[in-house]
PDBML (XML) file of the C-alpha atoms, coordinates in Angstrom:
<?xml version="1.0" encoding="UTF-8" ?>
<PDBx:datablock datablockName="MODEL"
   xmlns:PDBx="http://pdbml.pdb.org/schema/pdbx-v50.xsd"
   xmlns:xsi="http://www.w3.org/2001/XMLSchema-instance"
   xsi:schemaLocation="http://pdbml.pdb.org/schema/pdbx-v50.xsd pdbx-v50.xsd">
   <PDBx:atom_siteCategory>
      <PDBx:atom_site id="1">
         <PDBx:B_iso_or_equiv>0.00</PDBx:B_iso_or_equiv>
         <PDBx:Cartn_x>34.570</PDBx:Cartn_x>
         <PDBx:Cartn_y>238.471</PDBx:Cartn_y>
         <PDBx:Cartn_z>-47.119</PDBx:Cartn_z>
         <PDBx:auth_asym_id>A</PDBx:auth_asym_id>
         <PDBx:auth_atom_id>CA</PDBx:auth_atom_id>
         <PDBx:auth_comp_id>UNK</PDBx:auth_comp_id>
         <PDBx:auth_seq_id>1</PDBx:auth_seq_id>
         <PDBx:group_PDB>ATOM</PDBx:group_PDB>
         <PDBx:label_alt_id xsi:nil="true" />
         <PDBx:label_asym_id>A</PDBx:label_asym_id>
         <PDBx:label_atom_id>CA</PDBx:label_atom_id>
         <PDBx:label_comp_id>UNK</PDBx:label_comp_id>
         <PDBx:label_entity_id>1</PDBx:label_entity_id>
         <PDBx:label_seq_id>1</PDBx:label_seq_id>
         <PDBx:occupancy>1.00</PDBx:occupancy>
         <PDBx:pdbx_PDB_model_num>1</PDBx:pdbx_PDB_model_num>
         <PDBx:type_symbol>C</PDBx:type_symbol>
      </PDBx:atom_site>
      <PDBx:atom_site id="2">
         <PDBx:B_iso_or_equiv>0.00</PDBx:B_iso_or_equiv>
         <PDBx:Cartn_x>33.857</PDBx:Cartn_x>
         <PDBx:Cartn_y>236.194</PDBx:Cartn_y>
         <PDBx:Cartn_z>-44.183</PDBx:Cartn_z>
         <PDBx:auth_asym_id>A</PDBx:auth_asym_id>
         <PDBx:auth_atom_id>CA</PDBx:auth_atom_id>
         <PDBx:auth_comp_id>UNK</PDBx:auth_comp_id>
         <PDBx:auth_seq_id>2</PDBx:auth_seq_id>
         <PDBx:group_PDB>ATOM</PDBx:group_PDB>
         <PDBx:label_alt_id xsi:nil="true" />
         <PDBx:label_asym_id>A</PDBx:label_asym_id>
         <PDBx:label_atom_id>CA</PDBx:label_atom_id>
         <PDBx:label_comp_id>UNK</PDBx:label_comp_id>
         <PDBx:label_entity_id>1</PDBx:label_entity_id>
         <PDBx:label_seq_id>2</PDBx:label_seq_id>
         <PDBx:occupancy>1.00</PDBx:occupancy>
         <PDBx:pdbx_PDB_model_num>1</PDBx:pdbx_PDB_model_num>
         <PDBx:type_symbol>C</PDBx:type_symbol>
      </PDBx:atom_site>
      <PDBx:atom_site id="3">
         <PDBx:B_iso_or_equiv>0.00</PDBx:B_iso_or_equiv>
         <PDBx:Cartn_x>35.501</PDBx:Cartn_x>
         <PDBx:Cartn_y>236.010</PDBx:Cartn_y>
         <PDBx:Cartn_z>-40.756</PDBx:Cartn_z>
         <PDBx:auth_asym_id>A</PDBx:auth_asym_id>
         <PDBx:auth_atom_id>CA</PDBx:auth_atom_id>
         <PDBx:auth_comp_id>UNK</PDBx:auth_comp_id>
         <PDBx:auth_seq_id>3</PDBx:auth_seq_id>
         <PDBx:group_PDB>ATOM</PDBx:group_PDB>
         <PDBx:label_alt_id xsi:nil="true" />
         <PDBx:label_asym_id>A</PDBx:label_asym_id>
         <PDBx:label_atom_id>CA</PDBx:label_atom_id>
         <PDBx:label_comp_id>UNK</PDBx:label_comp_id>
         <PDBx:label_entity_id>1</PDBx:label_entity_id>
         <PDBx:label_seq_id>3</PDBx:label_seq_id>
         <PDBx:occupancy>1.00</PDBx:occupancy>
         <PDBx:pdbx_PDB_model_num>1</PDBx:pdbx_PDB_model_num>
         <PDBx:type_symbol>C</PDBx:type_symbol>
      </PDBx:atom_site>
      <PDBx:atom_site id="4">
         <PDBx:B_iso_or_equiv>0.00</PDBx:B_iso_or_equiv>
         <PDBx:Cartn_x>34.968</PDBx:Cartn_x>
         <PDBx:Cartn_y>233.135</PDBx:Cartn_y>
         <PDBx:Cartn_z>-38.720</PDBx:Cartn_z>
         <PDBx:auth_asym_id>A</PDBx:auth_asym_id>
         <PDBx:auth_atom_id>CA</PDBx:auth_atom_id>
         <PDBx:auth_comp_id>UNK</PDBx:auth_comp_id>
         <PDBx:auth_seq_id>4</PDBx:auth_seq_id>
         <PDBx:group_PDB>ATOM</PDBx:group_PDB>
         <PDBx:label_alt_id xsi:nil="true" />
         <PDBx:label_asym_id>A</PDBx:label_asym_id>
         <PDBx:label_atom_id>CA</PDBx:label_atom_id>
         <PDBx:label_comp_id>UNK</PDBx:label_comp_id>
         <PDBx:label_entity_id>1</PDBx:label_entity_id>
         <PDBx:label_seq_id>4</PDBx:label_seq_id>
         <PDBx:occupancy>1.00</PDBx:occupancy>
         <PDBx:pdbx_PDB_model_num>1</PDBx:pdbx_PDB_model_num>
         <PDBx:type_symbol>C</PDBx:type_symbol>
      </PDBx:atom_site>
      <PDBx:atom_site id="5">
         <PDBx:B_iso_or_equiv>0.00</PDBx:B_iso_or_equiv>
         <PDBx:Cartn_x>34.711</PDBx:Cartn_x>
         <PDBx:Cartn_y>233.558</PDBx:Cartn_y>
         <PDBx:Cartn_z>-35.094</PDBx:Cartn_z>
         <PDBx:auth_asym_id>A</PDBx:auth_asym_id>
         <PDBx:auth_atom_id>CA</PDBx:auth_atom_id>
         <PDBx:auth_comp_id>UNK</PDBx:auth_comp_id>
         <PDBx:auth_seq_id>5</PDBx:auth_seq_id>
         <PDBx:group_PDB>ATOM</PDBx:group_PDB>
         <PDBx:label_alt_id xsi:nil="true" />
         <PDBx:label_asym_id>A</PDBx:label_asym_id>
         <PDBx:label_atom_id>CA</PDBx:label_atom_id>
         <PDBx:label_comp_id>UNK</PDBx:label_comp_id>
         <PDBx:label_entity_id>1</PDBx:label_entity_id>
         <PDBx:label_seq_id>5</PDBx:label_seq_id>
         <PDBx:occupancy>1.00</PDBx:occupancy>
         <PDBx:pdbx_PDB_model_num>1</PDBx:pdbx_PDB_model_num>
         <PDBx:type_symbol>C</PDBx:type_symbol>
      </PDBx:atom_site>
      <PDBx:atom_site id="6">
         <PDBx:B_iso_or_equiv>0.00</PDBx:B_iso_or_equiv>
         <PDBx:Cartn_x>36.110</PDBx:Cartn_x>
         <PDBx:Cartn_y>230.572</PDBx:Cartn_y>
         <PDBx:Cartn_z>-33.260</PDBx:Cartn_z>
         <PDBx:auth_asym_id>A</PDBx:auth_asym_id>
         <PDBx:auth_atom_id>CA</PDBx:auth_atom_id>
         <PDBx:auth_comp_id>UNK</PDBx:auth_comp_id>
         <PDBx:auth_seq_id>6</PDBx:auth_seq_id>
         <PDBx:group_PDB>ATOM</PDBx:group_PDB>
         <PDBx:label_alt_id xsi:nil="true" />
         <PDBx:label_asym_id>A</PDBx:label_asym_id>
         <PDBx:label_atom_id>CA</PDBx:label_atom_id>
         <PDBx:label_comp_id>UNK</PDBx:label_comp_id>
         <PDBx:label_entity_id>1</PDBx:label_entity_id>
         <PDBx:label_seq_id>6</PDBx:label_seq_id>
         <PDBx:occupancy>1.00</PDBx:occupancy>
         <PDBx:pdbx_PDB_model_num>1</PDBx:pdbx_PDB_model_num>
         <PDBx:type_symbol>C</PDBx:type_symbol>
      </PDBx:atom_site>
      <PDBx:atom_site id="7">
         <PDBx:B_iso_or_equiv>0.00</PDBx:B_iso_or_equiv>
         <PDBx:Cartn_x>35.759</PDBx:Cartn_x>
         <PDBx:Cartn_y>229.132</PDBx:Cartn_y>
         <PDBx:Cartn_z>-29.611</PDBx:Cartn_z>
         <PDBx:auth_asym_id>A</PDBx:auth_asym_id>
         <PDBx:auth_atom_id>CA</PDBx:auth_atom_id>
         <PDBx:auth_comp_id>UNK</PDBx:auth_comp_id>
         <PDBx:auth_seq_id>7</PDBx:auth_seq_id>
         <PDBx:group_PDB>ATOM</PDBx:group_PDB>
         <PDBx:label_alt_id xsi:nil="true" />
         <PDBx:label_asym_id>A</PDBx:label_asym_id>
         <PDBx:label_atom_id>CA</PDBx:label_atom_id>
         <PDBx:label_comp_id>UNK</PDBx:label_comp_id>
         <PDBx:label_entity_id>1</PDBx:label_entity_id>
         <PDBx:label_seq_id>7</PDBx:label_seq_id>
         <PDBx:occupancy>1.00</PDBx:occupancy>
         <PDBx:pdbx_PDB_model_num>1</PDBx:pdbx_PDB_model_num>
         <PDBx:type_symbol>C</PDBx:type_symbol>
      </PDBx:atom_site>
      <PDBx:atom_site id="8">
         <PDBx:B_iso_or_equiv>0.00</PDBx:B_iso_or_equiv>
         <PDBx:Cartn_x>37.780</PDBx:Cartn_x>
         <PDBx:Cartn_y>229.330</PDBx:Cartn_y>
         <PDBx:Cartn_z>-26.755</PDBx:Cartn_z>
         <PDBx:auth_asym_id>A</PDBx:auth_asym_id>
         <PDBx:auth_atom_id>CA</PDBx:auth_atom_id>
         <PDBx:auth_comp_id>UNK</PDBx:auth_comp_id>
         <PDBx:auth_seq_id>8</PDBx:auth_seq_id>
         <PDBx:group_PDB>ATOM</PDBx:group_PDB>
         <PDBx:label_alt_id xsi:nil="true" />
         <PDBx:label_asym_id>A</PDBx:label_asym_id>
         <PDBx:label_atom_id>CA</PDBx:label_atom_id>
         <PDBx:label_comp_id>UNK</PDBx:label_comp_id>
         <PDBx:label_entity_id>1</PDBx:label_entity_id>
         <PDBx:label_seq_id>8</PDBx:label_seq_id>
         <PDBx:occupancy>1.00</PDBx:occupancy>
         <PDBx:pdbx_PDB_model_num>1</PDBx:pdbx_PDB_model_num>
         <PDBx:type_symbol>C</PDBx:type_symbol>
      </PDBx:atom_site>
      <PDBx:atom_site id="9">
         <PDBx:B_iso_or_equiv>0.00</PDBx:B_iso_or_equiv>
         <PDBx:Cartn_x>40.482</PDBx:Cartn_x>
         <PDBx:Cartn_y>226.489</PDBx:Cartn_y>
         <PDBx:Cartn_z>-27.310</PDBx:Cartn_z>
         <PDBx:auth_asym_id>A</PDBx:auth_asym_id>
         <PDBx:auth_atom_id>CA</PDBx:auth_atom_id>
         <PDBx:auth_comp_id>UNK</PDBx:auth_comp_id>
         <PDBx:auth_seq_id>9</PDBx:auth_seq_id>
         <PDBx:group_PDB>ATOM</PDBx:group_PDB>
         <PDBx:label_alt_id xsi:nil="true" />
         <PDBx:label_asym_id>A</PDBx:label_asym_id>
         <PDBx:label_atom_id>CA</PDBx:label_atom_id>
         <PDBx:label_comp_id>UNK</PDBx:label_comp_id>
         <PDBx:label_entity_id>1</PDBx:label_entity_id>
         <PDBx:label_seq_id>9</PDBx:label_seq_id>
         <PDBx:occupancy>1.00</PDBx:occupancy>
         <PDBx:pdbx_PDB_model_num>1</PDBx:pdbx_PDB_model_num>
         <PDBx:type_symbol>C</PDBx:type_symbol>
      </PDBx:atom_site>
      <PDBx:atom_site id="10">
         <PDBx:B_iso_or_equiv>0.00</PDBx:B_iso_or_equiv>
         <PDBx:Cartn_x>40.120</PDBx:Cartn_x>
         <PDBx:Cartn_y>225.912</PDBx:Cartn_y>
         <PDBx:Cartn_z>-30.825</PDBx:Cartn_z>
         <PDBx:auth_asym_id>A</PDBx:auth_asym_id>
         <PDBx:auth_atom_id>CA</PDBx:auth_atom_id>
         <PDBx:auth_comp_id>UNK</PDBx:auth_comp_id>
         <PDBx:auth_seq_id>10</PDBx:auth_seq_id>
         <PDBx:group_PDB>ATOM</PDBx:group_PDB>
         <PDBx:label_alt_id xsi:nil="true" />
         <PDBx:label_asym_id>A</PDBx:label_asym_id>
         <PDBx:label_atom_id>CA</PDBx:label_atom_id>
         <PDBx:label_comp_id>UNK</PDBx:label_comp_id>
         <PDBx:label_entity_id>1</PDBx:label_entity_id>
         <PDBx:label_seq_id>10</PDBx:label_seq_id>
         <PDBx:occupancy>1.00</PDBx:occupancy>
         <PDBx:pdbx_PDB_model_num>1</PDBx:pdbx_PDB_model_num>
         <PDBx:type_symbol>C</PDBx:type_symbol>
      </PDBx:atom_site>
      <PDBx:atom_site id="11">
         <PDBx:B_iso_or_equiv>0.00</PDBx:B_iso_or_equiv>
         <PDBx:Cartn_x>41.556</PDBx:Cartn_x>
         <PDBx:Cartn_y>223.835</PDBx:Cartn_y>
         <PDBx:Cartn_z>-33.051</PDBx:Cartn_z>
         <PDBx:auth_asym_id>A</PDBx:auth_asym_id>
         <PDBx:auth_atom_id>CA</PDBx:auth_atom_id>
         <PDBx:auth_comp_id>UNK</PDBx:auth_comp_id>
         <PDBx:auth_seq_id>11</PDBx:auth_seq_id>
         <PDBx:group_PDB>ATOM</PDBx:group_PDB>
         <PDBx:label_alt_id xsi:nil="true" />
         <PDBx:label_asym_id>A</PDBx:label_asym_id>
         <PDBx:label_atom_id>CA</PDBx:label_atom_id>
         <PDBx:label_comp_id>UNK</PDBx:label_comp_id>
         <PDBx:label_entity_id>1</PDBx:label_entity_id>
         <PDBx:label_seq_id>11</PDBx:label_seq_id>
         <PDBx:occupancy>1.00</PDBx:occupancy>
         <PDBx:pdbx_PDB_model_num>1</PDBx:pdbx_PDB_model_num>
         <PDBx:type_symbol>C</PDBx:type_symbol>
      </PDBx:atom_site>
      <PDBx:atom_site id="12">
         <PDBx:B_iso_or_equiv>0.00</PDBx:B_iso_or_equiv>
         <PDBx:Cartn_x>42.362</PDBx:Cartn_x>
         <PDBx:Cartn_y>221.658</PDBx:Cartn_y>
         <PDBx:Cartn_z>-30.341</PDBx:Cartn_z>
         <PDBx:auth_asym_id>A</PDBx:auth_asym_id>
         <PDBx:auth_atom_id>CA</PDBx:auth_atom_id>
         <PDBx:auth_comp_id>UNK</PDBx:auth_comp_id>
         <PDBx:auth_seq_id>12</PDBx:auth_seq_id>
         <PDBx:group_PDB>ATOM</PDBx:group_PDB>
         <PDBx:label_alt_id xsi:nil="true" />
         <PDBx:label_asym_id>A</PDBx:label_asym_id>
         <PDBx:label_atom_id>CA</PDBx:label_atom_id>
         <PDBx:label_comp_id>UNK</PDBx:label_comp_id>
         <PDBx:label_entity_id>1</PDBx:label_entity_id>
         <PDBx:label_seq_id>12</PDBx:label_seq_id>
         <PDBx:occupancy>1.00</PDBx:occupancy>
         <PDBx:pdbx_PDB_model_num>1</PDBx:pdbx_PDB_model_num>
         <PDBx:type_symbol>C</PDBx:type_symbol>
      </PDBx:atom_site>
      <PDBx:atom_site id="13">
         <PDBx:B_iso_or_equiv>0.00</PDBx:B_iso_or_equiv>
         <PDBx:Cartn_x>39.614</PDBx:Cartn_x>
         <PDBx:Cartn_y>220.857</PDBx:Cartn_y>
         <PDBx:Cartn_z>-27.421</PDBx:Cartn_z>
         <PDBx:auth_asym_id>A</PDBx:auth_asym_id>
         <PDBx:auth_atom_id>CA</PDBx:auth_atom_id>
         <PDBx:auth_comp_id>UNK</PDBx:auth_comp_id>
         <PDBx:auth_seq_id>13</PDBx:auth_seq_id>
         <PDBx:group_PDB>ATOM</PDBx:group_PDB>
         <PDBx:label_alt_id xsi:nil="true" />
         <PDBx:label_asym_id>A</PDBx:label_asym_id>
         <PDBx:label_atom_id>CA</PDBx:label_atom_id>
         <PDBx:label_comp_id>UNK</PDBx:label_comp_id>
         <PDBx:label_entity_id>1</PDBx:label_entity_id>
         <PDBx:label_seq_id>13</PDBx:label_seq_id>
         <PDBx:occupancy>1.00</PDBx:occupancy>
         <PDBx:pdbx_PDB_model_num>1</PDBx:pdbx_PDB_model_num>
         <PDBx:type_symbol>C</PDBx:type_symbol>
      </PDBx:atom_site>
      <PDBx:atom_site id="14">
         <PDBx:B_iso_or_equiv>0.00</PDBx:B_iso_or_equiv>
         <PDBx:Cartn_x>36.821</PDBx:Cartn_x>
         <PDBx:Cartn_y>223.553</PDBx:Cartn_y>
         <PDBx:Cartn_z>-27.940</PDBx:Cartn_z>
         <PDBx:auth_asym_id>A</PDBx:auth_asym_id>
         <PDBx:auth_atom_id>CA</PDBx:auth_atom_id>
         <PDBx:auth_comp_id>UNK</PDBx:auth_comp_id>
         <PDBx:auth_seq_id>14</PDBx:auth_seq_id>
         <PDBx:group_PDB>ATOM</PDBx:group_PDB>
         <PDBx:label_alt_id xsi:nil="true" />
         <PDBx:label_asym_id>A</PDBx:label_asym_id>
         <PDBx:label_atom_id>CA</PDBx:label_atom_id>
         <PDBx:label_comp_id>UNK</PDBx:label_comp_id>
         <PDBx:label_entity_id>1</PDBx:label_entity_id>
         <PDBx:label_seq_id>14</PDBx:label_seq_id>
         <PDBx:occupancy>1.00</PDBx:occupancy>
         <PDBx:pdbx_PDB_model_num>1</PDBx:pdbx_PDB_model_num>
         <PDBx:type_symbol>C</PDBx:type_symbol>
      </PDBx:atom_site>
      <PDBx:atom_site id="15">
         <PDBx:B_iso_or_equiv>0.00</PDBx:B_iso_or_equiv>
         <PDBx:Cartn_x>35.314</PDBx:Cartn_x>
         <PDBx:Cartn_y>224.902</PDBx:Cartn_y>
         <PDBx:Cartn_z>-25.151</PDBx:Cartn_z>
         <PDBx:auth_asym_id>A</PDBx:auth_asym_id>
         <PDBx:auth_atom_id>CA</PDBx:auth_atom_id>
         <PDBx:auth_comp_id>UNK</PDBx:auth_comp_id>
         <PDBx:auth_seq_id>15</PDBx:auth_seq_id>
         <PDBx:group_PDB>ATOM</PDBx:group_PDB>
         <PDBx:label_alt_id xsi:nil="true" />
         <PDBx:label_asym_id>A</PDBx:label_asym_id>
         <PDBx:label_atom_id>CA</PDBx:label_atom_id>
         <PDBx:label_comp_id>UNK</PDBx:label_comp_id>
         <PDBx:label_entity_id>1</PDBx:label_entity_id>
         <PDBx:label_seq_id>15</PDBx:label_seq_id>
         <PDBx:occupancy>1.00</PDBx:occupancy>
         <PDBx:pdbx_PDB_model_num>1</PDBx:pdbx_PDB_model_num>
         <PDBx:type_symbol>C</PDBx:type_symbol>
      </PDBx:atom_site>
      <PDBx:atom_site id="16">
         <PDBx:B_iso_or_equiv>0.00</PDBx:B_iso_or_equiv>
         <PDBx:Cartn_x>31.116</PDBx:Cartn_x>
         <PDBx:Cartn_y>224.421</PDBx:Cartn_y>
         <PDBx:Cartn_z>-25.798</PDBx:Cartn_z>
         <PDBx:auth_asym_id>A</PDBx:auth_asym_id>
         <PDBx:auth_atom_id>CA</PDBx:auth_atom_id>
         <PDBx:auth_comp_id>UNK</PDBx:auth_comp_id>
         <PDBx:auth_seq_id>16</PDBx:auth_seq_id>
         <PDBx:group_PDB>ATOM</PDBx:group_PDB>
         <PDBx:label_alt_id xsi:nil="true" />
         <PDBx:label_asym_id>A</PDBx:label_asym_id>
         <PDBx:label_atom_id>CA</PDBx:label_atom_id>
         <PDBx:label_comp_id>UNK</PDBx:label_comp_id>
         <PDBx:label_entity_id>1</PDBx:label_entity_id>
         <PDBx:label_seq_id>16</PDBx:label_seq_id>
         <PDBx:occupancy>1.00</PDBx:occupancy>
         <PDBx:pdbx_PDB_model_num>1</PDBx:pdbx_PDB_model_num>
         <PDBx:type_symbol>C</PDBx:type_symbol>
      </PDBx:atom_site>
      <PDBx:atom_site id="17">
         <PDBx:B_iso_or_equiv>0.00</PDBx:B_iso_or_equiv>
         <PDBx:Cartn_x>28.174</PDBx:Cartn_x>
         <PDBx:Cartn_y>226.148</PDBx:Cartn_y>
         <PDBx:Cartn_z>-24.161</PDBx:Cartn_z>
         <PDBx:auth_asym_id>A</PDBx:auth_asym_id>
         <PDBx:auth_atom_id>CA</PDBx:auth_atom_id>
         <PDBx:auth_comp_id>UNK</PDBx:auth_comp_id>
         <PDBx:auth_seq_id>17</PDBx:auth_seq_id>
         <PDBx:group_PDB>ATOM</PDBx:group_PDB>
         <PDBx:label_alt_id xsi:nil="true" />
         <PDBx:label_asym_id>A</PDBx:label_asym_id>
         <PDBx:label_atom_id>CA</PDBx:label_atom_id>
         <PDBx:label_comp_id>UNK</PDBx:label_comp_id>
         <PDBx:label_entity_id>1</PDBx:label_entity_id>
         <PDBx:label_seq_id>17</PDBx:label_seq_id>
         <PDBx:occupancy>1.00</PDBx:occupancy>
         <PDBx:pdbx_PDB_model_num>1</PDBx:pdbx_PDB_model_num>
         <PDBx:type_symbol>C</PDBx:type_symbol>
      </PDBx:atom_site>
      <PDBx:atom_site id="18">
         <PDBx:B_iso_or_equiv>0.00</PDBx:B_iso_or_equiv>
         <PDBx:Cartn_x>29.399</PDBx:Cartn_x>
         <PDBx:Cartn_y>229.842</PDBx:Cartn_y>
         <PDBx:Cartn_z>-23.482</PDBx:Cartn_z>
         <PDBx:auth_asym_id>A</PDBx:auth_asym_id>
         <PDBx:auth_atom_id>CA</PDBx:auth_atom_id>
         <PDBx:auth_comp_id>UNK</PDBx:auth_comp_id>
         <PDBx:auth_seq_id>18</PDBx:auth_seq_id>
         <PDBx:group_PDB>ATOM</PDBx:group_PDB>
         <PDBx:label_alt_id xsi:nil="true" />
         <PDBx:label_asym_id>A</PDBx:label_asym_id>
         <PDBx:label_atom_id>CA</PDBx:label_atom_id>
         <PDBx:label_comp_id>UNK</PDBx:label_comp_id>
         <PDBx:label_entity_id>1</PDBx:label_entity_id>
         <PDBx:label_seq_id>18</PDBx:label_seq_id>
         <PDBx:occupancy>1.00</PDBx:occupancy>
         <PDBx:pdbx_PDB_model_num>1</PDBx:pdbx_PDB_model_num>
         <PDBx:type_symbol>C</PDBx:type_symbol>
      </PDBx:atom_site>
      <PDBx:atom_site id="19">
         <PDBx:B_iso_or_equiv>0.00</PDBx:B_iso_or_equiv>
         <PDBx:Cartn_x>26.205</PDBx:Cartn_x>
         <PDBx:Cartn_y>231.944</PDBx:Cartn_y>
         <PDBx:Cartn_z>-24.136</PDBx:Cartn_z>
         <PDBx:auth_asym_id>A</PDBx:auth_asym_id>
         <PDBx:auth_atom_id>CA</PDBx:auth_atom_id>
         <PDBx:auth_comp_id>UNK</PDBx:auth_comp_id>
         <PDBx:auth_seq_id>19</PDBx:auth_seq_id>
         <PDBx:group_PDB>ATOM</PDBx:group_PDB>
         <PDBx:label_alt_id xsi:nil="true" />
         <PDBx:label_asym_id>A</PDBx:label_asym_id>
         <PDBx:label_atom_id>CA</PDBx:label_atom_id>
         <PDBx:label_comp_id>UNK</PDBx:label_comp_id>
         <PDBx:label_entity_id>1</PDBx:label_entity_id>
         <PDBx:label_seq_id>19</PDBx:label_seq_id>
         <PDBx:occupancy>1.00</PDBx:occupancy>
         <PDBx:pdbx_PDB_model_num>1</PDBx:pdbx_PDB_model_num>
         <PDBx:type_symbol>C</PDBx:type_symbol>
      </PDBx:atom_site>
      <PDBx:atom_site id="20">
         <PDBx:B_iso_or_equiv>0.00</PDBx:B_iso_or_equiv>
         <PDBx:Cartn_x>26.204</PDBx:Cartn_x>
         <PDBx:Cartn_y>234.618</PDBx:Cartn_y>
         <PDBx:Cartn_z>-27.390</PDBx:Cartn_z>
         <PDBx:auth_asym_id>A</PDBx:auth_asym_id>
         <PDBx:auth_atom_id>CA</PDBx:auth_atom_id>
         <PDBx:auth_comp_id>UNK</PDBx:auth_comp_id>
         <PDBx:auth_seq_id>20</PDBx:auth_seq_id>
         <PDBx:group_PDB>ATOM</PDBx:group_PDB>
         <PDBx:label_alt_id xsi:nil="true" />
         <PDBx:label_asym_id>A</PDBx:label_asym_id>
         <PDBx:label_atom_id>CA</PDBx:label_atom_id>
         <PDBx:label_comp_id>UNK</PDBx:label_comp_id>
         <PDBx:label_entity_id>1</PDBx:label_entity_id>
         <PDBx:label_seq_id>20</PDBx:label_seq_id>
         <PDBx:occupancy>1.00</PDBx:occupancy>
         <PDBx:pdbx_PDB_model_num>1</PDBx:pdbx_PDB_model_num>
         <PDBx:type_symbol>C</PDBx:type_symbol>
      </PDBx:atom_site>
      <PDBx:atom_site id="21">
         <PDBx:B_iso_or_equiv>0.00</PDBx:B_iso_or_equiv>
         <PDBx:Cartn_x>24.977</PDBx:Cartn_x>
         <PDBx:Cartn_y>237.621</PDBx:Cartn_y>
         <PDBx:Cartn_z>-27.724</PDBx:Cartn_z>
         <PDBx:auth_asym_id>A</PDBx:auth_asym_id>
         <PDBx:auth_atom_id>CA</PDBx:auth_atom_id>
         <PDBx:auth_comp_id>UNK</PDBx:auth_comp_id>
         <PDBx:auth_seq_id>21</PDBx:auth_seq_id>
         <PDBx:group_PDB>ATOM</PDBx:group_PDB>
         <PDBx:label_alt_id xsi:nil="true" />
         <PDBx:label_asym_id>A</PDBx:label_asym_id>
         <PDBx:label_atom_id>CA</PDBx:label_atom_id>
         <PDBx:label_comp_id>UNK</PDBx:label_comp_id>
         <PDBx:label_entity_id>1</PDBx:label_entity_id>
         <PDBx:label_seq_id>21</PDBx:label_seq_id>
         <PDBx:occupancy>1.00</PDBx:occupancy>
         <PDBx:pdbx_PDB_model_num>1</PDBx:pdbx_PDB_model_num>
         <PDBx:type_symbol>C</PDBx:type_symbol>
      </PDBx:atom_site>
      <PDBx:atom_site id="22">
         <PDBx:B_iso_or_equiv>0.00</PDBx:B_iso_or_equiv>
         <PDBx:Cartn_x>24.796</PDBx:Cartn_x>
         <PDBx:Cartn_y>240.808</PDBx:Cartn_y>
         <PDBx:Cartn_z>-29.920</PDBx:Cartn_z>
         <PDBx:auth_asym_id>A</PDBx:auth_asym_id>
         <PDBx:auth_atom_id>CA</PDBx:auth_atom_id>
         <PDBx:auth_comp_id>UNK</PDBx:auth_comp_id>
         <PDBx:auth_seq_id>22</PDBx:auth_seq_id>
         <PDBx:group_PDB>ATOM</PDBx:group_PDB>
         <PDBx:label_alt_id xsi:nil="true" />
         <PDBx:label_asym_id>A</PDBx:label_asym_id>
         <PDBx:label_atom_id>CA</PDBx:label_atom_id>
         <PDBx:label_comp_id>UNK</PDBx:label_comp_id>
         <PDBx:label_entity_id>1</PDBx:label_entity_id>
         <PDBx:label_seq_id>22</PDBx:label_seq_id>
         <PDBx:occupancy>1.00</PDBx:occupancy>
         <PDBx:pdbx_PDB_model_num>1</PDBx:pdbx_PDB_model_num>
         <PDBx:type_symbol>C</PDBx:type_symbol>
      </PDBx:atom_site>
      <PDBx:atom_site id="23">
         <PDBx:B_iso_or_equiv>0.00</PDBx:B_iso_or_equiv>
         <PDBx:Cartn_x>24.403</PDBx:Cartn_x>
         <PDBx:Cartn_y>239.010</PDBx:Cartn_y>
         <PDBx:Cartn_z>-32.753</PDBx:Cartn_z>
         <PDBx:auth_asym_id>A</PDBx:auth_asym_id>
         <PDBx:auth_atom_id>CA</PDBx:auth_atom_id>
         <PDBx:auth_comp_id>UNK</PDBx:auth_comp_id>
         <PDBx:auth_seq_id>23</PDBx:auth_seq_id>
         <PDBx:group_PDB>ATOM</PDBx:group_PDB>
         <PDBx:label_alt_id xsi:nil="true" />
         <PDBx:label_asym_id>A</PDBx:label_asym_id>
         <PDBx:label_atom_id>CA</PDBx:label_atom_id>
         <PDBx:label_comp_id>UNK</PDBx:label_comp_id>
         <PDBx:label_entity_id>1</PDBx:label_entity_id>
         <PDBx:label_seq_id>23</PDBx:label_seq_id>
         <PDBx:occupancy>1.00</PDBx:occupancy>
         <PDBx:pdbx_PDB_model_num>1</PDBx:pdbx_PDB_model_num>
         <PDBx:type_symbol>C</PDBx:type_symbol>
      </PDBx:atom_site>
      <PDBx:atom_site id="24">
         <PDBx:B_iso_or_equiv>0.00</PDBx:B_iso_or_equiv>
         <PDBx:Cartn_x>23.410</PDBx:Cartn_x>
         <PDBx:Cartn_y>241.860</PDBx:Cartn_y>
         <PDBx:Cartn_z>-35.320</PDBx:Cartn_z>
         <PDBx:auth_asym_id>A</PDBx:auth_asym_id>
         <PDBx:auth_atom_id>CA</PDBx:auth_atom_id>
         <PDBx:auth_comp_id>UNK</PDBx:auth_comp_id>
         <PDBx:auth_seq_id>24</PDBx:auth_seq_id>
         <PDBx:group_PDB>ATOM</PDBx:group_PDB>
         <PDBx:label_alt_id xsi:nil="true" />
         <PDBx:label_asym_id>A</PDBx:label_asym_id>
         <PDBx:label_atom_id>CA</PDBx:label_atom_id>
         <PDBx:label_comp_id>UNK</PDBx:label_comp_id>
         <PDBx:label_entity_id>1</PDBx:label_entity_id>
         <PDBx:label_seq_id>24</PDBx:label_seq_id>
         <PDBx:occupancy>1.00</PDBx:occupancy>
         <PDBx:pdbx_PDB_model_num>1</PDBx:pdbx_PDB_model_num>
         <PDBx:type_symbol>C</PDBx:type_symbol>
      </PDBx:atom_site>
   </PDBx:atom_siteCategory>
</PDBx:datablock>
């Protein structure tokens, strides 16, 4: 099972370069 994490105002103008962490 896969959940996608999406960014902030997606599906319609996505919001790019926000920083990511705690990846595991």
């Amino acid at each position: 099972l896969g959940v996608v994490l999406a960014a902030a105002n997606y599906p319609d103008t996505p919001r790019t370069g926000d920083v990511i962490t705690g990846l595991p």
